[in-house]
Protein backbone atom coordinates (compact mmCIF):
# COMPACT_ATOMS: atom_id res chain seq x y z
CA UNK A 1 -45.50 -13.93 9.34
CA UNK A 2 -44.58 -11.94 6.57
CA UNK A 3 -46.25 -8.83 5.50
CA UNK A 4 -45.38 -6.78 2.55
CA UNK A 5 -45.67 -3.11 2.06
CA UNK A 6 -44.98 -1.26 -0.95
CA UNK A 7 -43.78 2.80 -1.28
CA UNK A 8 -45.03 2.95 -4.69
CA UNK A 9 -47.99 5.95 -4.62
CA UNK A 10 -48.66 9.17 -6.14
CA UNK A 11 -46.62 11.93 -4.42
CA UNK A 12 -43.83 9.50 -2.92
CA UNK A 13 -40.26 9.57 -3.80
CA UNK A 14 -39.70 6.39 -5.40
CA UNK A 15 -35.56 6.71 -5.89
CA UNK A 16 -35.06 3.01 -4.84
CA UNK A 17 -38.03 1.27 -7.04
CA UNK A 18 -38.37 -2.14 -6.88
CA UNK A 19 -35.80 -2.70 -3.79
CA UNK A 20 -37.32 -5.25 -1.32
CA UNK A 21 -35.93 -4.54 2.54
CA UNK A 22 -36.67 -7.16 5.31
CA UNK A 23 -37.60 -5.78 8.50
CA UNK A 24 -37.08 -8.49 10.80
CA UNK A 25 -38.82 -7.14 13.96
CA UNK A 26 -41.74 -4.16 14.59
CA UNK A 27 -40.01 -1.08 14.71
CA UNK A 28 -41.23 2.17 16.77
CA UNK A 29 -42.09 5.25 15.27
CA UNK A 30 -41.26 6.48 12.27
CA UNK A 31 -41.75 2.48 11.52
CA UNK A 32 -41.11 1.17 8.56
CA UNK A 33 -42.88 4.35 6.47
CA UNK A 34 -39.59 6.10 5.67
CA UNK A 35 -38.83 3.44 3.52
CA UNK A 36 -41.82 3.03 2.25
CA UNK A 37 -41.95 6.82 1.20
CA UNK A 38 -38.00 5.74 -0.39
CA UNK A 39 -39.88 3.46 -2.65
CA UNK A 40 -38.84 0.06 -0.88
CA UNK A 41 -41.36 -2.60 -0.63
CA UNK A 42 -40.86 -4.03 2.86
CA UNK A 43 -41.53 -7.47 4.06
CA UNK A 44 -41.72 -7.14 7.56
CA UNK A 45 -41.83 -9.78 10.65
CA UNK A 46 -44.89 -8.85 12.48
CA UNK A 47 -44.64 -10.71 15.63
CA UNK A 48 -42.03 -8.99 18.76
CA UNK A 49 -39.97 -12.20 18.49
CA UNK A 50 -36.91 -13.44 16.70
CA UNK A 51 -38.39 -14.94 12.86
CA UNK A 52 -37.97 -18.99 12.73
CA UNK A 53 -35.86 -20.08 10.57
CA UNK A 54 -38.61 -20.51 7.63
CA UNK A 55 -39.94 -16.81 8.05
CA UNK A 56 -35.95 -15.90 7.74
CA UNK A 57 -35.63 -18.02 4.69
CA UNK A 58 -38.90 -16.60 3.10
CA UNK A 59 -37.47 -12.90 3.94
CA UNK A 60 -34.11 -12.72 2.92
CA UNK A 61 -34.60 -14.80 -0.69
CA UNK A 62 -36.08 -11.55 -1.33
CA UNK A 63 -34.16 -9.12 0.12
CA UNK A 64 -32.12 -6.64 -1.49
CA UNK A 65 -31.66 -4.50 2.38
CA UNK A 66 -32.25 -6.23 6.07
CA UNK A 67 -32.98 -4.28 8.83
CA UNK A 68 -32.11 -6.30 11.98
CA UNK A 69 -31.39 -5.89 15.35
CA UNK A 70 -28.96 -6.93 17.64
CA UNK A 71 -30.39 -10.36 18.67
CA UNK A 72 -30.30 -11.31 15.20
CA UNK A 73 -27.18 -13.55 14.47
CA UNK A 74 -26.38 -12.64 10.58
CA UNK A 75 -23.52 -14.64 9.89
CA UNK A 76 -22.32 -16.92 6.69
CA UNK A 77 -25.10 -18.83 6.18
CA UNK A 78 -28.03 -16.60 6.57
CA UNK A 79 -26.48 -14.41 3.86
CA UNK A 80 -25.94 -17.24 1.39
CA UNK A 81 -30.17 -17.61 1.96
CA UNK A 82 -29.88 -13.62 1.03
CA UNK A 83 -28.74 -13.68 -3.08
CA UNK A 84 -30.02 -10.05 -3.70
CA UNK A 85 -28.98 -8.66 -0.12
CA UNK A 86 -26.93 -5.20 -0.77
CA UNK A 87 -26.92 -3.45 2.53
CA UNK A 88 -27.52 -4.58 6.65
CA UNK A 89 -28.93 -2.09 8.68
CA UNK A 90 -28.26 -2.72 12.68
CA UNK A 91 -30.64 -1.43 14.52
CA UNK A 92 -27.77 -1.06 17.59
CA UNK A 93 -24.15 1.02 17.68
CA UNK A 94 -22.72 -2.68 17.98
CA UNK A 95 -22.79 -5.37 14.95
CA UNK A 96 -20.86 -8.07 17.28
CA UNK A 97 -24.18 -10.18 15.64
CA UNK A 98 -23.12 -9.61 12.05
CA UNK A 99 -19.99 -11.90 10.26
CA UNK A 100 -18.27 -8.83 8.59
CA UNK A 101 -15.63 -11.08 7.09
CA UNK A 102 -18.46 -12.92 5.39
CA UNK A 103 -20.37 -9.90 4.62
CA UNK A 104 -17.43 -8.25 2.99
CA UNK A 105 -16.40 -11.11 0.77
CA UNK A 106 -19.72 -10.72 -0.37
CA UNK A 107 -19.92 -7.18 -0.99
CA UNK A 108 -22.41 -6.58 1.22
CA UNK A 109 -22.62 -2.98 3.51
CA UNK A 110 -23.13 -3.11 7.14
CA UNK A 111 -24.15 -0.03 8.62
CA UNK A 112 -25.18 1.02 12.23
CA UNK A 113 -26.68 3.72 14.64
CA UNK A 114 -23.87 5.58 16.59
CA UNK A 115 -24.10 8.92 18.52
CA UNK A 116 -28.12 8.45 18.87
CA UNK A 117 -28.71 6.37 21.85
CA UNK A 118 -25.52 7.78 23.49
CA UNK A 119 -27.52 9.60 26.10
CA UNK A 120 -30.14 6.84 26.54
CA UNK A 121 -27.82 4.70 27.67
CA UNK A 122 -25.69 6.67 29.74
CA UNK A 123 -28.80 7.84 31.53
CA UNK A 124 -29.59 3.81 32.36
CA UNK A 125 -26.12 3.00 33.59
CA UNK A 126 -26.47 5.69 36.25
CA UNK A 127 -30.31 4.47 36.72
CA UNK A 128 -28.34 1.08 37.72
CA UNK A 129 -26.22 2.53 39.52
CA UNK A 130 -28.85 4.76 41.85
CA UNK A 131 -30.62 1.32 42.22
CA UNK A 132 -28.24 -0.56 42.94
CA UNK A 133 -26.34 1.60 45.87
CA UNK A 134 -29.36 3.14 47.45
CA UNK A 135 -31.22 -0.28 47.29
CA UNK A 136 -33.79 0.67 45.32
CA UNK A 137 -35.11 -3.07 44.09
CA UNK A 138 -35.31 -4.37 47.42
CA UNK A 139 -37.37 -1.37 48.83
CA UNK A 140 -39.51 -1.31 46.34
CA UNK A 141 -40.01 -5.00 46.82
CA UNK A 142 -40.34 -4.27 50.89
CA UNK A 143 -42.85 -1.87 50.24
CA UNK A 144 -45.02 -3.26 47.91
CA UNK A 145 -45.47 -6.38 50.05
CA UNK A 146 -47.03 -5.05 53.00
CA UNK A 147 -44.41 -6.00 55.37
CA UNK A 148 -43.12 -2.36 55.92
CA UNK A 149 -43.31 -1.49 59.60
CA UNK A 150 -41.79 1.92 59.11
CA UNK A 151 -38.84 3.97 59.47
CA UNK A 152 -35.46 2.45 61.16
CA UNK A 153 -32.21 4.06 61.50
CA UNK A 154 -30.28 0.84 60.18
CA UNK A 155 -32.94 -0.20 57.18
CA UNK A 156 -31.86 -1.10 53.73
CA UNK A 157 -28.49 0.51 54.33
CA UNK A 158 -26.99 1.57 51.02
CA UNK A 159 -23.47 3.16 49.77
CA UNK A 160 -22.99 6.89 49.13
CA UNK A 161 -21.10 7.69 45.91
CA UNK A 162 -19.47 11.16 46.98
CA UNK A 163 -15.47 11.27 47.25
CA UNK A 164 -15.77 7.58 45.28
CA UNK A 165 -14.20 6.81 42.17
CA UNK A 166 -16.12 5.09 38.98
CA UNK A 167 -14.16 3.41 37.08
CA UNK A 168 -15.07 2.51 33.24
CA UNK A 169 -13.95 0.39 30.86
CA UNK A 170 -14.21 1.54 27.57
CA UNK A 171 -13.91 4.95 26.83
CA UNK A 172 -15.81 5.98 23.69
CA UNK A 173 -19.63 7.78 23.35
CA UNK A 174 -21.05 6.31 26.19
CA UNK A 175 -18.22 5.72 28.08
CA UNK A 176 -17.61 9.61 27.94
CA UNK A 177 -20.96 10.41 28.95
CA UNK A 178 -21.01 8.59 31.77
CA UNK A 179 -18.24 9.71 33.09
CA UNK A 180 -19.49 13.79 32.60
CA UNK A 181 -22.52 12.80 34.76
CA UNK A 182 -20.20 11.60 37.87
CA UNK A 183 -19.15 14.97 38.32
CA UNK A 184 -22.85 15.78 39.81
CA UNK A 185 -22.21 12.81 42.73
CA UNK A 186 -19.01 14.32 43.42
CA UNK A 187 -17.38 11.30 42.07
CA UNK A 188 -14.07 11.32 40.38
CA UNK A 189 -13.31 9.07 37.35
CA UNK A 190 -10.48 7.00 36.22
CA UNK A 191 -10.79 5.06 32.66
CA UNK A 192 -8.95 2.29 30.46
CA UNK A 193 -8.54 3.15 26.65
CA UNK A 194 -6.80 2.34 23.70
CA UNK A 195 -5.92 5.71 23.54
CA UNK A 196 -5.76 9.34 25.72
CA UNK A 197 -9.23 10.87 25.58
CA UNK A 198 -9.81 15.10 25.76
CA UNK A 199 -12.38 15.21 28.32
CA UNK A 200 -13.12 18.03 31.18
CA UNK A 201 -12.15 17.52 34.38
CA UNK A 202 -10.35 14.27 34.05
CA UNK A 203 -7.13 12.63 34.16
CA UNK A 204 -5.30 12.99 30.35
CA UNK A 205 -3.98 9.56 30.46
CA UNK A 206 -5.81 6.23 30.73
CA UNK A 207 -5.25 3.81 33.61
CA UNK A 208 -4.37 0.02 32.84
CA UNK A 209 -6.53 -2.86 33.69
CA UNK A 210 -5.01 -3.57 36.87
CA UNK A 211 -5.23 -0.09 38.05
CA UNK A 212 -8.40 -0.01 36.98
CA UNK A 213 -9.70 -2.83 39.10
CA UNK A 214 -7.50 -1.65 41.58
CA UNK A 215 -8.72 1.65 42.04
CA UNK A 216 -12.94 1.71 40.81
CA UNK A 217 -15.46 1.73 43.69
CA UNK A 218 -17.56 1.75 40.72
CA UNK A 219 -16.94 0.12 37.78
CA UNK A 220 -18.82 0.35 34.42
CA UNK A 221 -18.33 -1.77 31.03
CA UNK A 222 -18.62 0.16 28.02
CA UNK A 223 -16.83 -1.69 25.66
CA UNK A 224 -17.69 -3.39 22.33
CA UNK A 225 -17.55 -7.35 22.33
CA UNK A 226 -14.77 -8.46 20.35
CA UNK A 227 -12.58 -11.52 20.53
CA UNK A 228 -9.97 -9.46 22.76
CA UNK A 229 -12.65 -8.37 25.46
CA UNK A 230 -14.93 -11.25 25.38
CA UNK A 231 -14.54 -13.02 29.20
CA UNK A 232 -12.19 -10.15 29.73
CA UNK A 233 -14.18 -10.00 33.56
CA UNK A 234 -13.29 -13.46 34.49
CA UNK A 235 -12.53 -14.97 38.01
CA UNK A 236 -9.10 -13.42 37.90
CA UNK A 237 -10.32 -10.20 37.29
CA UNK A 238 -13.31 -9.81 39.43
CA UNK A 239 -11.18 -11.08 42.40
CA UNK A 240 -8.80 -8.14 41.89
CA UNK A 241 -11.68 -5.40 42.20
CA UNK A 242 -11.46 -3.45 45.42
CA UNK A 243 -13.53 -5.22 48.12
CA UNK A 244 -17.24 -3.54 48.05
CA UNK A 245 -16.91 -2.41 44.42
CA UNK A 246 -20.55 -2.38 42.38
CA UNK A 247 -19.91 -3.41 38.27
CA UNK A 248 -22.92 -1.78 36.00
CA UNK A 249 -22.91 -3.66 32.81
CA UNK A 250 -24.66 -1.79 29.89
CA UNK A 251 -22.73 -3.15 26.91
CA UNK A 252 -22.33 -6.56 26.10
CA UNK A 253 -23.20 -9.31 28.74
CA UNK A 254 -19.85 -11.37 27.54
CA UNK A 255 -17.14 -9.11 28.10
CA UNK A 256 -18.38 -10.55 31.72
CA UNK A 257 -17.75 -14.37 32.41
CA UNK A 258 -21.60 -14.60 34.24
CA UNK A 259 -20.44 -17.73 35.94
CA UNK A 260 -17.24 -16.18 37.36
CA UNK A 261 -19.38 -13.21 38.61
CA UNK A 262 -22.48 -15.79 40.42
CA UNK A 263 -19.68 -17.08 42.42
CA UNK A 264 -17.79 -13.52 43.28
CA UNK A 265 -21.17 -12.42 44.27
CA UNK A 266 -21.85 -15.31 46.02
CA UNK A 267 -18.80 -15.48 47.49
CA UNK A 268 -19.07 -11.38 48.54
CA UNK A 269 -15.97 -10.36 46.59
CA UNK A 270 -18.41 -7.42 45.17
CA UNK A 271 -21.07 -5.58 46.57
CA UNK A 272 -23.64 -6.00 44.11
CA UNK A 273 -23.61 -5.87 39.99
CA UNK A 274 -26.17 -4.10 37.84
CA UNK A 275 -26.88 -5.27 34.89
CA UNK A 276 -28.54 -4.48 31.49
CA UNK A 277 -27.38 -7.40 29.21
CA UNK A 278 -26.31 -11.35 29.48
CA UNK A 279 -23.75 -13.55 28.12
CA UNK A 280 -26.76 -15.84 26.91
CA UNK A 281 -29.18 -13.20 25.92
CA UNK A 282 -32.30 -13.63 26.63
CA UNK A 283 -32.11 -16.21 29.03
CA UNK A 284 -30.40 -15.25 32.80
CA UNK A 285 -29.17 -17.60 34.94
CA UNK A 286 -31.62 -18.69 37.83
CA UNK A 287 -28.70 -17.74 40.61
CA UNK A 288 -28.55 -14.57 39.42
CA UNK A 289 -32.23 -13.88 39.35
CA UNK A 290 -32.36 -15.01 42.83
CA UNK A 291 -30.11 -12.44 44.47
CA UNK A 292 -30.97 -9.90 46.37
CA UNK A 293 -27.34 -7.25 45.25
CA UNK A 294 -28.02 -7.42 41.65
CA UNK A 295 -30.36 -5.32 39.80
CA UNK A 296 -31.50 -6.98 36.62
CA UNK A 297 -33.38 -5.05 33.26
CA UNK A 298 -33.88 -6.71 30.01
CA UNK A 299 -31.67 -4.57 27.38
CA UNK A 300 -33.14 -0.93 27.83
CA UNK A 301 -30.05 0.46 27.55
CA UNK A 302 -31.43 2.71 24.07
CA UNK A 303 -34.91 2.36 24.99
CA UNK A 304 -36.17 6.25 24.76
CA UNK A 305 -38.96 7.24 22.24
CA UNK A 306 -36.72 9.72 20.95
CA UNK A 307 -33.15 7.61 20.98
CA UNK A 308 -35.15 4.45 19.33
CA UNK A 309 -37.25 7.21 16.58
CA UNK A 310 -33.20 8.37 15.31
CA UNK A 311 -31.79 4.87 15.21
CA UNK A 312 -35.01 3.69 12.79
CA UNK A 313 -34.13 6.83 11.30
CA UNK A 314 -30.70 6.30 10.73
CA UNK A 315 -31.53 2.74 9.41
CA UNK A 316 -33.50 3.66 6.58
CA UNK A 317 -31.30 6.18 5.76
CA UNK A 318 -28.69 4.17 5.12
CA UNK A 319 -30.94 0.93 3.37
CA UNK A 320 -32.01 3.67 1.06
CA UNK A 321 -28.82 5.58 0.26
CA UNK A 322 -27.32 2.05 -0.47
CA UNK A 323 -30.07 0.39 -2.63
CA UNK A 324 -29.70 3.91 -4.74
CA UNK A 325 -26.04 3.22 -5.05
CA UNK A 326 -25.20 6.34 -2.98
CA UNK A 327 -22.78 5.62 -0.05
CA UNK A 328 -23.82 4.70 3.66
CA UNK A 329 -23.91 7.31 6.32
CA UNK A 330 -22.93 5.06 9.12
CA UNK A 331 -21.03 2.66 7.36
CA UNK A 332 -19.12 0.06 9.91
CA UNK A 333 -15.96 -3.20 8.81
């Protein structure tokens, strides 16, 4: 269901009259008004689901911006349904859901939200990683059923995280902001990057995947999905982590191979797995669901008032600043 909503009242800075912006999911606060006080008329989805594919033809006919979000797969032939579209906002520091090859050859801009939810979603990985070595979800669950009988030295045993060593895989924002947090656990870090990163208290040189795997008690994904590190956790890979080790996964759910990691966790080759997103996003596979070592959320990794409020923010920004012919803050391709 389509509703629009136009920017076009007394008082109101109207710099980008008569641009149309499709918003294809509700949006927290500041909502869609910034726009609307840019002078965009916006044709939003009202419903907290993906649009079928008649409310995304309906939409982006009209369109001169999108606002999307990560679930929303923008490639070749949603664009060709989009003759106006100018500008794609991403609501998300990723745009692994956006062709950029097609977007280009059409001269469209594809912008997203980095630096914002940096904090967010370092804060979560940790979160996962609390849970999942003290056992959180399954004392919780213990608890809540009635069946606790009280204390026991050798209850819901979990796995301290001083002298240990977390070990992350992608070294940018978030990866960096995880790793300044491990200092407080007494944990020491090792990393694998493209590159040497300048950060205090750690090692000046990157590790290589096998001494990565090699050496992580801990080890947490914070790399973007590309063709190089999609399945780049298969079988192989997962076998070669140190017996016991916990993987938090708050980036993309392929870089994982999900079925190679049901059967290492079946098979005990890790401890337990935490994870925030899924190779086949929404749906999670019913073997995963069922165990008892993995914690499970459903994509919070951003999900603050305050980290969601700067990446609408930074959205509109950038619709507007295009549709007035002014270049993109956050431009990404």
């Amino acid at each position: 269901m389509l509703r629009a909503q136009s920017g076009q009242q007394a008082g109101v800075d109207t710099s980008a009259p008569g641009c149309r912006v499709y918003v294809s999911r509700p949006l927290p606060e500041p909502g869609i008004h910034l726009l609307r006080e840019g002078g965009a008329e916006v044709l939003q989805n009202q419903y907290d689901t993906a649009p079928s594919e008649e409310e995304w033809r309906a939409g982006l006919a009209q369109a001169d911006g999108l606002l999307c979000v990560l679930g929303d797969r923008i490639d070749e032939a949603r664009m060709a349904a989009a003759p106006r579209l100018q500008v794609i906002a991403n609501l998300a520091v990723g745009y692994d859901n956006i062709d950029l090859a097609a977007a280009r050859s059409r001269g469209i801009t594809v912008t997203n939200t980095p630096d914002v939810l940096t904090d967010a979603t370092a804060d979560l990985a940790w979160a996962l990683l609390l849970a999942l070595a003290r056992r959180l979800r399954e004392g919780e669950r213990l608890l809540r059923s009635g069946s606790w009988k009280g204390w026991s030295p050798i209850q819901l045993l979990g796995t301290g995280l001083q002298g240990k060593t977390l070990g992350i895989f992608g070294f940018g924002r978030i990866g960096q902001a995880v790793a300044r947090r491990a200092a407080g656990f007494g944990m020491s870090v090792i990393y694998c990057s493209r590159s040497p990163k300048s950060v205090p208290g750690l090692a000046a040189e990157p590790v290589g995947l096998e001494g990565l795997l090699a050496g992580s008690d801990v080890l947490s994904l914070h790399s973007p999905l590309t063709e190089e590190t999609r399945h780049r956790f298969g079988a192989a890979e997962l076998s070669a982590l140190k017996p016991g080790c916990l993987l938090i996964n708050t980036s993309r759910g392929a870089l994982i191979d999900e079925a190679a990691l049901t059967r290492a966790l079946q098979a005990g080759e890790l401890a337990g797995a935490g994870l925030d997103v899924y190779e086949f996003e929404p749906k999670v596979s019913e073997a995963l669901l069922a165990m008892d070592q993995v914690v499970l959320l459903p994509h919070l990794g951003s999900a603050t008032k305050e980290a969601r409020a700067e990446m609408v923010r930074i959205c509109s920004q950038n619709l507007l600043r295009v549709l007035r012919g002014e270049p993109a803050l956050t431009p990404v391709g």
